[in-house]
PDB file of N, CA and C in Angstrom:
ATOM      1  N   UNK A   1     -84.943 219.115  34.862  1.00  0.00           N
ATOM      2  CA  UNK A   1     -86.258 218.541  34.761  1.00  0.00           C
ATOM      3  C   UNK A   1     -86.476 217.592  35.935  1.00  0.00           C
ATOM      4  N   UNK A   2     -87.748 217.993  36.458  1.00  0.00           N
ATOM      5  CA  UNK A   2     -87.846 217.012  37.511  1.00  0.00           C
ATOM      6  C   UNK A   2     -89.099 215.832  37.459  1.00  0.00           C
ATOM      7  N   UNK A   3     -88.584 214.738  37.813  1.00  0.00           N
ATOM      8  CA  UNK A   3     -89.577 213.786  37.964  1.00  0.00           C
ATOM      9  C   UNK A   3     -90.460 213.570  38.896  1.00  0.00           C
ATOM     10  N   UNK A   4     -91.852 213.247  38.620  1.00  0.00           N
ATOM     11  CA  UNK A   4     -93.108 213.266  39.724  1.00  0.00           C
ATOM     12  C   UNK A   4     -93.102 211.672  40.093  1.00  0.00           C
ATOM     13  N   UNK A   5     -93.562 211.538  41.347  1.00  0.00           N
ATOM     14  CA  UNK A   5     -93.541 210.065  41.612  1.00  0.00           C
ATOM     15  C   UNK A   5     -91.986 210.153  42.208  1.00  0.00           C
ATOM     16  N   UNK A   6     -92.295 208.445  43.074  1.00  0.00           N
ATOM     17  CA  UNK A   6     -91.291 207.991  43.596  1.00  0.00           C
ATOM     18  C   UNK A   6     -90.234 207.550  42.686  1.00  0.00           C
ATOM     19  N   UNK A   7     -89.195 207.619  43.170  1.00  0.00           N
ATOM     20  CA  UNK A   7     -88.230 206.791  42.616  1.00  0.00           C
ATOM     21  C   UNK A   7     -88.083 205.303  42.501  1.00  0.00           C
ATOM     22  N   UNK A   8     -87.677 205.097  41.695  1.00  0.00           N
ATOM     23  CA  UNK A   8     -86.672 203.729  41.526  1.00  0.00           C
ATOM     24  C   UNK A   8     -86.499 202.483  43.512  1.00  0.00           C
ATOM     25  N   UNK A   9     -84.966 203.853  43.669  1.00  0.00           N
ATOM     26  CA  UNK A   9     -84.565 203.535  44.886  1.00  0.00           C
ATOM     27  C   UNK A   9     -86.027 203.748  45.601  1.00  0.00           C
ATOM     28  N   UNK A  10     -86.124 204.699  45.941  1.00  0.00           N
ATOM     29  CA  UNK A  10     -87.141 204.815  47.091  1.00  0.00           C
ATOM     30  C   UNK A  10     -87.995 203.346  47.233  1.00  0.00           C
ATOM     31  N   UNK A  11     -88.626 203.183  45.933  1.00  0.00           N
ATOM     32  CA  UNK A  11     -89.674 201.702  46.126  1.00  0.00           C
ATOM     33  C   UNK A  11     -88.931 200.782  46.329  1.00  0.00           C
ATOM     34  N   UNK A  12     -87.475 200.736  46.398  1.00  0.00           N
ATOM     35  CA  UNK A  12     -86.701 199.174  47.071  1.00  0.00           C
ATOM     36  C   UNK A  12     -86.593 199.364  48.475  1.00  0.00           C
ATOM     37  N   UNK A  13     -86.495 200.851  48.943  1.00  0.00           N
ATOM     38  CA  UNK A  13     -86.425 200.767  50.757  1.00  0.00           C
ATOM     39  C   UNK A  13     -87.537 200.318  51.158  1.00  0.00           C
ATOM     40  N   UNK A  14     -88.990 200.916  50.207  1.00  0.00           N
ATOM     41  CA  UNK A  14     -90.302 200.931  51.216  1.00  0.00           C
ATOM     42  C   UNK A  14     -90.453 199.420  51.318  1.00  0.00           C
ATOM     43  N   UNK A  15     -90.201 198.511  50.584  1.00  0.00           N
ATOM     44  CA  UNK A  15     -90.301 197.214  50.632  1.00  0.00           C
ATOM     45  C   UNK A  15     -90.318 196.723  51.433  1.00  0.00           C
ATOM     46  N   UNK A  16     -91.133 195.796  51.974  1.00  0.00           N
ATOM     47  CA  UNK A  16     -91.116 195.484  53.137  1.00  0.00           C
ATOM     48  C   UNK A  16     -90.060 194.187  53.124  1.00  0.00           C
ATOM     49  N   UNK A  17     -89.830 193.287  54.353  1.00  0.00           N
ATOM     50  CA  UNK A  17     -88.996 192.116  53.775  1.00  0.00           C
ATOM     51  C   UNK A  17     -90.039 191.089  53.978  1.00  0.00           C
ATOM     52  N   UNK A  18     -89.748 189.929  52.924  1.00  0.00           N
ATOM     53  CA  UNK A  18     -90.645 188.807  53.874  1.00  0.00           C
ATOM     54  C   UNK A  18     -89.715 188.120  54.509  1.00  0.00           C
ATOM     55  N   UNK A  19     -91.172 187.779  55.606  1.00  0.00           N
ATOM     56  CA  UNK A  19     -89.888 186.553  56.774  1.00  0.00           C
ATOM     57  C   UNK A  19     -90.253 185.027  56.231  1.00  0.00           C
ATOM     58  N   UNK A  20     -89.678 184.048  56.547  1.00  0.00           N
ATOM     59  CA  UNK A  20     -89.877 182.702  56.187  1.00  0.00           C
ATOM     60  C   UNK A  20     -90.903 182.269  57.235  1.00  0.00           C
ATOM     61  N   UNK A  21     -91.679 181.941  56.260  1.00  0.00           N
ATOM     62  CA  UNK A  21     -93.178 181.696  57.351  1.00  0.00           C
ATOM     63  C   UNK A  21     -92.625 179.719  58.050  1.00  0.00           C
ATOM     64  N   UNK A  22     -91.710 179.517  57.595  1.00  0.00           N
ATOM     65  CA  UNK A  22     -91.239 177.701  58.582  1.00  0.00           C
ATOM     66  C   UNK A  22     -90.395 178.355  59.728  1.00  0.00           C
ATOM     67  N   UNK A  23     -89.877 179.742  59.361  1.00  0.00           N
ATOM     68  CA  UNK A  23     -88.976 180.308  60.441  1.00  0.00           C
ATOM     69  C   UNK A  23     -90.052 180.831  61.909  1.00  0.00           C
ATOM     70  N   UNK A  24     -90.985 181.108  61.084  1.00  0.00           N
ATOM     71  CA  UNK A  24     -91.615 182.119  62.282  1.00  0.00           C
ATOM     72  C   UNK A  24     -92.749 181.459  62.814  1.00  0.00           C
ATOM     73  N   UNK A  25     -92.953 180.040  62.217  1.00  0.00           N
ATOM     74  CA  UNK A  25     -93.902 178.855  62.988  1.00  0.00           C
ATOM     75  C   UNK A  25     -93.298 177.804  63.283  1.00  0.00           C
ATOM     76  N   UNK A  26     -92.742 177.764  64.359  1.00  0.00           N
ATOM     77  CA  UNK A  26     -91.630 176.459  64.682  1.00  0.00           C
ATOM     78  C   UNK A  26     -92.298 175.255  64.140  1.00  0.00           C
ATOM     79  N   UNK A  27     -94.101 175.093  63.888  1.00  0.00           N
ATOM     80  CA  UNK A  27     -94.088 173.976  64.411  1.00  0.00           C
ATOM     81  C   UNK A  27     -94.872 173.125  62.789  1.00  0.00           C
ATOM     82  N   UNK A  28     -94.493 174.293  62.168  1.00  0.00           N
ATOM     83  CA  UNK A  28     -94.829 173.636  60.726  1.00  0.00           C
ATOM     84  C   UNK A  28     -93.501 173.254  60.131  1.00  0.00           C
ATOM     85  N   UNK A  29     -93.873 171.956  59.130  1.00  0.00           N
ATOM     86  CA  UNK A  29     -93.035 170.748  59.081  1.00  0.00           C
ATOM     87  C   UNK A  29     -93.217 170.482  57.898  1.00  0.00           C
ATOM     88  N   UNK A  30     -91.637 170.567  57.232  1.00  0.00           N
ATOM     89  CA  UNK A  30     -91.524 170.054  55.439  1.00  0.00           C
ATOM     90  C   UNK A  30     -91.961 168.988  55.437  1.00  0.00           C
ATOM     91  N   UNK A  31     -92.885 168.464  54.739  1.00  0.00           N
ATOM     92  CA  UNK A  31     -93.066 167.201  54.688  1.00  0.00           C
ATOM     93  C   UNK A  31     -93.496 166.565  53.157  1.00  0.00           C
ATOM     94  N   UNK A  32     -92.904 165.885  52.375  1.00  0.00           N
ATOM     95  CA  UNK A  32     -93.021 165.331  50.945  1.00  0.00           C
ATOM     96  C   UNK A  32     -94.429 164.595  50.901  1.00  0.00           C
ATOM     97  N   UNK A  33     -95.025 164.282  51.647  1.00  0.00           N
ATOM     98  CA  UNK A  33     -96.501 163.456  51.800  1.00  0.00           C
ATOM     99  C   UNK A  33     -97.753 164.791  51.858  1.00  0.00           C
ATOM    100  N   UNK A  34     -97.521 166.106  52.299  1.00  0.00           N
ATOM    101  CA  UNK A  34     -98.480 167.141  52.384  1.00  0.00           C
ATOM    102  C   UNK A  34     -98.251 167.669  51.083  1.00  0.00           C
ATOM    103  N   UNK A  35     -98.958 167.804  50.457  1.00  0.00           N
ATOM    104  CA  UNK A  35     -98.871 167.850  48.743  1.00  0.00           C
ATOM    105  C   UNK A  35     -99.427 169.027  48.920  1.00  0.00           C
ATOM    106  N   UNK A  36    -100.668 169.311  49.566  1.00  0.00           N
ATOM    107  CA  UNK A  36    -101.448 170.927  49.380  1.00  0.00           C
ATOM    108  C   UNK A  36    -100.440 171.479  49.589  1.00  0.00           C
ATOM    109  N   UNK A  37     -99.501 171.760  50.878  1.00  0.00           N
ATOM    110  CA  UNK A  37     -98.680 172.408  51.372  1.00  0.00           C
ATOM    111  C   UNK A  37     -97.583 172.722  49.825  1.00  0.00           C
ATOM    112  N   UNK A  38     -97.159 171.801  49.766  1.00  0.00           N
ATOM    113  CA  UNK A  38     -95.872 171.700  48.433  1.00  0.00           C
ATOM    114  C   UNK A  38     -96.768 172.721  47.308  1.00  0.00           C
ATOM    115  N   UNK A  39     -97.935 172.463  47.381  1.00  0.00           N
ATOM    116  CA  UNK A  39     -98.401 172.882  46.163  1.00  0.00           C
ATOM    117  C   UNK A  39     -98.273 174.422  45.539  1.00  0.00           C
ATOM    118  N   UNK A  40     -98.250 175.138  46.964  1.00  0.00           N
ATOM    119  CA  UNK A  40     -98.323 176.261  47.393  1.00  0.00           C
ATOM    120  C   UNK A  40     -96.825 177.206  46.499  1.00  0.00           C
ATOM    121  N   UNK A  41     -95.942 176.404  46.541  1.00  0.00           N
ATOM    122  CA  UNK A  41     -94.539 176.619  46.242  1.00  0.00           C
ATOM    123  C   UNK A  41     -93.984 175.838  44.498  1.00  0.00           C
ATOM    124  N   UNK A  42     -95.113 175.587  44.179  1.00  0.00           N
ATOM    125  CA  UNK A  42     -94.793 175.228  42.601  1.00  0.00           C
ATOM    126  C   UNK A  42     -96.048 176.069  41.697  1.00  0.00           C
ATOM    127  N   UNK A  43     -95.611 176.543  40.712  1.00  0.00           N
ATOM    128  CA  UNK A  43     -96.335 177.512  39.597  1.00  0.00           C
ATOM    129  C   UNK A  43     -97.372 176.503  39.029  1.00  0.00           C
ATOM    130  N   UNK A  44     -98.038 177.097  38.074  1.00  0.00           N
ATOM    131  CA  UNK A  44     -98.889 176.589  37.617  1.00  0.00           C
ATOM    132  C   UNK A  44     -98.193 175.955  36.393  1.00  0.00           C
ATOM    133  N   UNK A  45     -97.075 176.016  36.269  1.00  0.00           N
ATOM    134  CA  UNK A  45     -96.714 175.544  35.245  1.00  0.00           C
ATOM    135  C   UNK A  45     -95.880 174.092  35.539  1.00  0.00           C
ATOM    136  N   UNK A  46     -95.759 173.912  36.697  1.00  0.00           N
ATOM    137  CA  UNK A  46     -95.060 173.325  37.861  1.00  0.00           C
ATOM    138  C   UNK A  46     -93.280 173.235  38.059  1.00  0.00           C
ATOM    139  N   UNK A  47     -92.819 174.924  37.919  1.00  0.00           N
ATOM    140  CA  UNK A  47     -91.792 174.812  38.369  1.00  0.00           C
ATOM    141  C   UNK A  47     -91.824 175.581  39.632  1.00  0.00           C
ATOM    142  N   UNK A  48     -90.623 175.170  40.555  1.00  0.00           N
ATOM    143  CA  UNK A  48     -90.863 175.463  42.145  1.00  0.00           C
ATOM    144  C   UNK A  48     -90.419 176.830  41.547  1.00  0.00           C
ATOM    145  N   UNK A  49     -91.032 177.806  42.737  1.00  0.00           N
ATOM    146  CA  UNK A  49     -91.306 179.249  42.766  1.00  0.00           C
ATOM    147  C   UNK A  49     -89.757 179.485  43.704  1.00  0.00           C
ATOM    148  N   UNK A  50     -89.063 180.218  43.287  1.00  0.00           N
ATOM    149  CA  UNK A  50     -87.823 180.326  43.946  1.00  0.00           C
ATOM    150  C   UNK A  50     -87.591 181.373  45.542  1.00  0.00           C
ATOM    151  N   UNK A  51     -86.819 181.138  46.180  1.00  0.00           N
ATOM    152  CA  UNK A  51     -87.245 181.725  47.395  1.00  0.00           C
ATOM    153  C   UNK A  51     -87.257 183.266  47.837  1.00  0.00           C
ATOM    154  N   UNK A  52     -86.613 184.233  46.594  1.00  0.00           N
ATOM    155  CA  UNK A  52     -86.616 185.233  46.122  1.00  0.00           C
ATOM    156  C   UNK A  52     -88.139 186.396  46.243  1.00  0.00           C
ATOM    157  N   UNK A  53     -89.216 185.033  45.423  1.00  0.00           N
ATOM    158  CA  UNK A  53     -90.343 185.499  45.799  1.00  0.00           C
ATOM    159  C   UNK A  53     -91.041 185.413  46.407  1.00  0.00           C
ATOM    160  N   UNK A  54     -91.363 183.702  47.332  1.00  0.00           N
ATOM    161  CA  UNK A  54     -91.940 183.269  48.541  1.00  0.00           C
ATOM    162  C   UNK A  54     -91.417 183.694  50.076  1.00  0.00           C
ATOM    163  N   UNK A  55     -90.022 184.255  50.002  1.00  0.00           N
ATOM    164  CA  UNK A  55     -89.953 184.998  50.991  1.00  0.00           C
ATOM    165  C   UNK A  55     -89.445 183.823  51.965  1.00  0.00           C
ATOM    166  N   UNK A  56     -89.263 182.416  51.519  1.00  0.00           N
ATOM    167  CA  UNK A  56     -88.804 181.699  52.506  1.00  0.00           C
ATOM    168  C   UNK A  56     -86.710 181.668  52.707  1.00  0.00           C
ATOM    169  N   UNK A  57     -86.022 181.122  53.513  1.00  0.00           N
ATOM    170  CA  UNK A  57     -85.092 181.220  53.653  1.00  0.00           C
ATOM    171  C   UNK A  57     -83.988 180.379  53.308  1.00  0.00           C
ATOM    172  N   UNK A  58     -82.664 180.549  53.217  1.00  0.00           N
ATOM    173  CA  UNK A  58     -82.487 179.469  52.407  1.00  0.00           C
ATOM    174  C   UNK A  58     -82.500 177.505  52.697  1.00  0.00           C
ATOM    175  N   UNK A  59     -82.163 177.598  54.274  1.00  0.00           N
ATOM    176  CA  UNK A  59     -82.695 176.190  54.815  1.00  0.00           C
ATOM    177  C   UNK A  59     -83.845 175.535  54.115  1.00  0.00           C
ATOM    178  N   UNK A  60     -84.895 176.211  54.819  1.00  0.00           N
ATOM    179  CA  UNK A  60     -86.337 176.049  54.107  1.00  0.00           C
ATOM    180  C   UNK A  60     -86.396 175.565  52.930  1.00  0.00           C
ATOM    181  N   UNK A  61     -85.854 176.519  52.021  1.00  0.00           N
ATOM    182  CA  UNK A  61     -85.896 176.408  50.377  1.00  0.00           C
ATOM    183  C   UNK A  61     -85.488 175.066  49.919  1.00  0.00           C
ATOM    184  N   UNK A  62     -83.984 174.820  50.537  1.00  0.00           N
ATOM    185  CA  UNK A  62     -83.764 173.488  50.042  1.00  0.00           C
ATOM    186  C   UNK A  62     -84.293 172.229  51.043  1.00  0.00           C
ATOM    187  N   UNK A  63     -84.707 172.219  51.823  1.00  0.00           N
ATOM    188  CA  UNK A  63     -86.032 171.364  52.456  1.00  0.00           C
ATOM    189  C   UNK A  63     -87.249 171.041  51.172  1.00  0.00           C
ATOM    190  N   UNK A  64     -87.421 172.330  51.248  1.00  0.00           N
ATOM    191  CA  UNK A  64     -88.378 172.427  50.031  1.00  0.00           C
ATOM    192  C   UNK A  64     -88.487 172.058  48.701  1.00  0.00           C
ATOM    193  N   UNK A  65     -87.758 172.067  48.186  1.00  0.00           N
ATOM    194  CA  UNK A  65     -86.894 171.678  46.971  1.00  0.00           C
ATOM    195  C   UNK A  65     -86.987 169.874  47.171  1.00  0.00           C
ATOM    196  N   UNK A  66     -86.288 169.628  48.264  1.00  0.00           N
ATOM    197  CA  UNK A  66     -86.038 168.249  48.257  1.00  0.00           C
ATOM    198  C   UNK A  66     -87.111 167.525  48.322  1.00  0.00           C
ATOM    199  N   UNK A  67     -88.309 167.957  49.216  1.00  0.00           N
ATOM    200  CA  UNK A  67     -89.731 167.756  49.327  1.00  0.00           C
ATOM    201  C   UNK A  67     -90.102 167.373  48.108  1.00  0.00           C
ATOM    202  N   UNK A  68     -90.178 168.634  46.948  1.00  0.00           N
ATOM    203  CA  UNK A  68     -90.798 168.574  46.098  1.00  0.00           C
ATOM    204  C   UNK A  68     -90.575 167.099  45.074  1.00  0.00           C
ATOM    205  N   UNK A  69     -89.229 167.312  44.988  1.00  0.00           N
ATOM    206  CA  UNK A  69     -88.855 166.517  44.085  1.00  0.00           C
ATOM    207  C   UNK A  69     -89.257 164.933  44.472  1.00  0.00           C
ATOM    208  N   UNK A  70     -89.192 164.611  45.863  1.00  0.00           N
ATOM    209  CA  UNK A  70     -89.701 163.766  46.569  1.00  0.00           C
ATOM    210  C   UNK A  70     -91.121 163.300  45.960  1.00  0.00           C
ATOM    211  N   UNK A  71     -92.256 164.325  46.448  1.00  0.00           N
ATOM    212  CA  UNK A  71     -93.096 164.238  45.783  1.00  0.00           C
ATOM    213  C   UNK A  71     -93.657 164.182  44.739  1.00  0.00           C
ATOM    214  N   UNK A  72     -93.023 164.949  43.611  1.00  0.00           N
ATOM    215  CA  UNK A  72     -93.028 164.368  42.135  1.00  0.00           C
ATOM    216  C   UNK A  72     -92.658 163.033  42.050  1.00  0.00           C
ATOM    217  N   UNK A  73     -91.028 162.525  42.633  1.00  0.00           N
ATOM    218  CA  UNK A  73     -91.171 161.093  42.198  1.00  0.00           C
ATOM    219  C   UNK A  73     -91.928 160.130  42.470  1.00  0.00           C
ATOM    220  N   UNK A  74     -92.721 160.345  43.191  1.00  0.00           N
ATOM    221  CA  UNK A  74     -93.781 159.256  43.967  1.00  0.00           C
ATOM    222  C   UNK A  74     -95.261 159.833  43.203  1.00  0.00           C
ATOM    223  N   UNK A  75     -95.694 160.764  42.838  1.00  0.00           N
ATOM    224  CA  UNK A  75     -96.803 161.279  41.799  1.00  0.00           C
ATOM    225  C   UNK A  75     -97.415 161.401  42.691  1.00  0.00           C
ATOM    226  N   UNK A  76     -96.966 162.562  43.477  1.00  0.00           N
ATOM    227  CA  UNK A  76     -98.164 162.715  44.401  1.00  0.00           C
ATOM    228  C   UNK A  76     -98.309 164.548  43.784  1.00  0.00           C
ATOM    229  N   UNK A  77     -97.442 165.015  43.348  1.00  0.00           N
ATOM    230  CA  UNK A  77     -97.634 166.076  42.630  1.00  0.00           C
ATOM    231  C   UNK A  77     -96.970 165.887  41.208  1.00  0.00           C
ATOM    232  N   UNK A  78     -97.794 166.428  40.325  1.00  0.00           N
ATOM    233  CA  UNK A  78     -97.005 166.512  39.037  1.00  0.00           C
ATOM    234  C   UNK A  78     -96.074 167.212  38.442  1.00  0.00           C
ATOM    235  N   UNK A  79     -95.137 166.632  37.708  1.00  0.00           N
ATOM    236  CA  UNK A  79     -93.807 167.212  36.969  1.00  0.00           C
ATOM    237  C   UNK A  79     -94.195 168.688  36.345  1.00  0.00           C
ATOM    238  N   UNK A  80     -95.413 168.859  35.161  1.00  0.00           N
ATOM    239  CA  UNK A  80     -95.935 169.557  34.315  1.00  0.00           C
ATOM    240  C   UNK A  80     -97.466 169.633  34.587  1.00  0.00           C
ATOM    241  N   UNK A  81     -97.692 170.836  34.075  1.00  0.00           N
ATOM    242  CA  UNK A  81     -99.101 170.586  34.249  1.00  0.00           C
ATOM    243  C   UNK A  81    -100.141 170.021  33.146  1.00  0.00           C
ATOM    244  N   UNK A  82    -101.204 170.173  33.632  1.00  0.00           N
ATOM    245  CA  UNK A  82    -101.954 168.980  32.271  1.00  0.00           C
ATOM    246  C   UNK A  82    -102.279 170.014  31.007  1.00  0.00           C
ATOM    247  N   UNK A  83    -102.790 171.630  31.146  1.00  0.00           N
ATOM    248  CA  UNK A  83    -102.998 172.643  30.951  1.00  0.00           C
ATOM    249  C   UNK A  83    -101.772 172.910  29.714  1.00  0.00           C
ATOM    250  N   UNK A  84    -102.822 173.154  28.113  1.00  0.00           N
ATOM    251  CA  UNK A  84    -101.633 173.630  27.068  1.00  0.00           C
ATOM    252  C   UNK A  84    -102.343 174.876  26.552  1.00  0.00           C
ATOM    253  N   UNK A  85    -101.075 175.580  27.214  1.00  0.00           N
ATOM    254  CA  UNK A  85    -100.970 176.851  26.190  1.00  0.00           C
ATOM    255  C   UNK A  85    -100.473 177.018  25.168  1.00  0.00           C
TER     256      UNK A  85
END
């Protein structure tokens, strides 16, 4: 019996990769005070989005990470969100 459609494997080659967008713009800069930026990288639920799916690298990530937490402790972004489901 044969199956129609791609495979499994096949849709993990076509994948493209992502590159780390701090890798491939020298001149953008982790910074714990740019909150839009941070914002970008925490869910709506406000846990940080892991680098798995943002495609960033692992330097970055924990830049990022450290950022964040940075910025939560100072309340410039929030722990949780205000939003109950």
């Amino acid at each position: 019996m044969t199956r129609t459609g791609p495979s499994s494997r096949n849709l993990q080659q076509q994948r493209k990769k992502r590159t780390c967008r701090f890798c491939d713009n020298k001149d953008i800069y982790i910074d714990y005070k740019n909150e839009k930026r941070l914002q970008r990288f925490v869910s709506e639920q406000g846990r940080i989005i892991p680098k798995r799916i943002t495609g960033t690298c692992s330097r970055h990530q924990r830049q990022l990470v450290t950022a964040i937490k940075r910025a939560r402790h100072l309340a410039l972004i929030p722990f949780v969100s205000d939003a109950v489901s």
